[in-house]
Protein backbone atom coordinates (compact mmCIF):
# COMPACT_ATOMS: atom_id res chain seq x y z
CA UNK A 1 -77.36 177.41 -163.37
CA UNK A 2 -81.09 177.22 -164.07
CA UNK A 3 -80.89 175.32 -166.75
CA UNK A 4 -78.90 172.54 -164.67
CA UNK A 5 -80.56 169.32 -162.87
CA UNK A 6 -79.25 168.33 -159.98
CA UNK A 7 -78.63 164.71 -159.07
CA UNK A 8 -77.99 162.65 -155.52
CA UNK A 9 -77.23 158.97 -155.51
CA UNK A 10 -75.82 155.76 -153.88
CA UNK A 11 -75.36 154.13 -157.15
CA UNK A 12 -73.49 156.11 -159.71
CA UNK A 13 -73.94 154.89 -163.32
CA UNK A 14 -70.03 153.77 -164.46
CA UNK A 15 -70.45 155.73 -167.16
CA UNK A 16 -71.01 159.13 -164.97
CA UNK A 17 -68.46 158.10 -163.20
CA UNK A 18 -65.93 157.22 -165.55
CA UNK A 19 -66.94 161.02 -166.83
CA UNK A 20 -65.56 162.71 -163.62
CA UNK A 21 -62.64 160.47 -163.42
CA UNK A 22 -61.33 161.38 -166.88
CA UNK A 23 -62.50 164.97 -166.44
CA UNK A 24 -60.08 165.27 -163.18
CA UNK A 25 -57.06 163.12 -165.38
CA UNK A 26 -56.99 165.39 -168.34
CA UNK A 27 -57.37 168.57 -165.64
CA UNK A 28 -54.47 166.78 -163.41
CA UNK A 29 -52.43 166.50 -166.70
CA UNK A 30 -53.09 169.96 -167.75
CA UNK A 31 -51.62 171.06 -164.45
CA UNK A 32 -48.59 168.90 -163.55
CA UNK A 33 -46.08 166.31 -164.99
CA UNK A 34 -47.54 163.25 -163.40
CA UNK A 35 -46.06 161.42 -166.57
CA UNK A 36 -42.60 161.85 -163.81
CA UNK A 37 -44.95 160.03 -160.95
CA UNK A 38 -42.89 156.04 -160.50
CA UNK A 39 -44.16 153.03 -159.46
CA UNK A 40 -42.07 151.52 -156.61
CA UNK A 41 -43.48 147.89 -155.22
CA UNK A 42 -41.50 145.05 -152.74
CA UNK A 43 -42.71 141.98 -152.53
CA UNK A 44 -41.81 139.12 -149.57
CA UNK A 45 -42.21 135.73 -150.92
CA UNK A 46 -41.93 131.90 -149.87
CA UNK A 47 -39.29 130.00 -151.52
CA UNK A 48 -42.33 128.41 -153.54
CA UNK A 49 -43.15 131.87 -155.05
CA UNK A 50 -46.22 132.26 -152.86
CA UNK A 51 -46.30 136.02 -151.95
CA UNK A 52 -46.58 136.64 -147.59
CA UNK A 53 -45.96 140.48 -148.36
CA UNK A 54 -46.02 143.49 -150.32
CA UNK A 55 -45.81 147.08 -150.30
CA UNK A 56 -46.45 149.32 -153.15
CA UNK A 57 -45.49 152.83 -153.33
CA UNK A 58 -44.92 155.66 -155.67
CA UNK A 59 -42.48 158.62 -156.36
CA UNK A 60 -42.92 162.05 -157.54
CA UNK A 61 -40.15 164.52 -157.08
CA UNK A 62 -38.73 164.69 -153.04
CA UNK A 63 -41.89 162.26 -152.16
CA UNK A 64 -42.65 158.77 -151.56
CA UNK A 65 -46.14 157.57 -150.97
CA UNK A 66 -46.43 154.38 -149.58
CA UNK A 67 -50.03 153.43 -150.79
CA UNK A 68 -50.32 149.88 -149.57
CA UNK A 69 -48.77 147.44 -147.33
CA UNK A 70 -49.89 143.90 -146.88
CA UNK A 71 -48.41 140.90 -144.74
CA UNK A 72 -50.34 138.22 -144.80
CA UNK A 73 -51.66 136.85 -141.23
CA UNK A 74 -50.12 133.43 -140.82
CA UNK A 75 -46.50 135.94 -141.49
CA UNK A 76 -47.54 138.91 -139.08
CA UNK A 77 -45.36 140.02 -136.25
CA UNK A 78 -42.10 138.15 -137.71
CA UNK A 79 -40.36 141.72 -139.41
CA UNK A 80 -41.75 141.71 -142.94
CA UNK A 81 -43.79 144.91 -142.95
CA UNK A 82 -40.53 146.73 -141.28
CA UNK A 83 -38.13 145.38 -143.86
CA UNK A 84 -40.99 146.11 -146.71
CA UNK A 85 -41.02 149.89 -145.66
CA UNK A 86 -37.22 149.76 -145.46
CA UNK A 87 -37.54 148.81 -148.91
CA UNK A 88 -39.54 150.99 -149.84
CA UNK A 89 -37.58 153.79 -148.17
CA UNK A 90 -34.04 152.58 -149.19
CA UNK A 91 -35.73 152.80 -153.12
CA UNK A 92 -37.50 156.22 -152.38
CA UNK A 93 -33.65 157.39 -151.15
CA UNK A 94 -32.17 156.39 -154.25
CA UNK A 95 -34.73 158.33 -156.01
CA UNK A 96 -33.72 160.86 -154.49
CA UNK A 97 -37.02 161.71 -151.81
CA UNK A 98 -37.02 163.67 -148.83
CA UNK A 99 -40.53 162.75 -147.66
CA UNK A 100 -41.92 159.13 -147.01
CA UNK A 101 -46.05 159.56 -146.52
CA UNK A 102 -48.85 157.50 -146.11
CA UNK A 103 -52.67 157.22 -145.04
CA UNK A 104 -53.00 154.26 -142.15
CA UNK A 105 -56.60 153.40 -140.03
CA UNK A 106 -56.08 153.22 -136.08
CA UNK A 107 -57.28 149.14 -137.07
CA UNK A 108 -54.33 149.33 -139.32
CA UNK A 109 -50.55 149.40 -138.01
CA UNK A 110 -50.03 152.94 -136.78
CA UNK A 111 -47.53 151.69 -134.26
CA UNK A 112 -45.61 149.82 -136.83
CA UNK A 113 -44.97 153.09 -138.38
CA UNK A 114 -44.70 154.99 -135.55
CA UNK A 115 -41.54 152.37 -134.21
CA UNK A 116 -40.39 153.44 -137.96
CA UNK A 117 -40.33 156.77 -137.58
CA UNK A 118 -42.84 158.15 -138.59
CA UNK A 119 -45.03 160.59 -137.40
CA UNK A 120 -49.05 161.81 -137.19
CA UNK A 121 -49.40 164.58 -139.75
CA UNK A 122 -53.05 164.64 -139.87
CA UNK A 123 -55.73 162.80 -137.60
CA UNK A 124 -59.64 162.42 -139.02
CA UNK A 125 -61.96 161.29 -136.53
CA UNK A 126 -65.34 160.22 -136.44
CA UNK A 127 -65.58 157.28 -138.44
CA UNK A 128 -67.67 154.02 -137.00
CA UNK A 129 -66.61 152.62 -133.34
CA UNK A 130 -63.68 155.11 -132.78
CA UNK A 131 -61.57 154.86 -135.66
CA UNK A 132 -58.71 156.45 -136.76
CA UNK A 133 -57.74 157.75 -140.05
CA UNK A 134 -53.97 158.88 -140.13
CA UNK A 135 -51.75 160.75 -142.31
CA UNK A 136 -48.80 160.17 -141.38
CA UNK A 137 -45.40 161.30 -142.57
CA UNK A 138 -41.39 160.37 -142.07
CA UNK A 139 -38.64 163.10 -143.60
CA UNK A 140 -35.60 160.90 -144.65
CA UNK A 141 -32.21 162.09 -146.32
CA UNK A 142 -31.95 161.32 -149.75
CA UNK A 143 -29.10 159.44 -150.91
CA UNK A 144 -28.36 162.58 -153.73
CA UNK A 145 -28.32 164.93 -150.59
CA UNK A 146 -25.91 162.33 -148.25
């Protein structure tokens, strides 16, 4: 450990970077078949082909992780985001998943996912102005189990 130098910094070279990030792949691979991990994505769109909405998700085994979900503004508040995450949820079924999960900030839609059904797993405090960061979790039936 002597021989080591230690290093702090704002501004990681990509390089150093890129370094840890493979390191933690090939150590990931090592470990587990994330080869199995699927993409799931559902997209709202106009009749021109603009998108208004997406959600994009992944599988792995009896879990779902819904990673992003986007409506945008002028198309808030009219149902996409809940039919996106039924979507989502209808694919993660067929897939056979047990567990929908996902990471929202109290600025974020909490209560959209609450009215969903899901529920706080986790609660981090302490970030600027009183937010929020949720974990937040929904156990469905999978359509193999029904």
């Amino acid at each position: 450990m002597d021989e080591l130098t230690w290093e702090q910094t704002d501004a990681p070279a990509r390089g150093d970077a890129a370094t840890v990030d493979a390191g933690l792949d090939a150590f990931n691979a090592a470990a587990a078949d994330l080869d199995a991990v699927r993409p799931l994505a559902c997209f709202a769109r106009r009749a021109d082909g603009t998108l208004v909405g997406g959600a994009i998700a992944r599988t792995w085994g009896a879990c779902c992780e819904i990673q992003q979900l986007w409506v945008d503004e002028a198309h808030r508040r009219q149902g996409i985001g809940r039919r996106l995450v039924g979507m989502v949820e209808a694919e993660a079924r067929a897939r056979g998943c047990t567990l929908l999960y996902l990471e929202t900030f109290s600025f974020q839609c909490p209560d959209l996912y609450r009215a969903l059904g899901f529920e706080i797993a986790c609660a981090f405090e302490g970030f600027p102005d009183g937010i929020v960061k949720y974990t937040m979790r929904k156990a469905i039936r999978s359509d193999a189990a029904r």
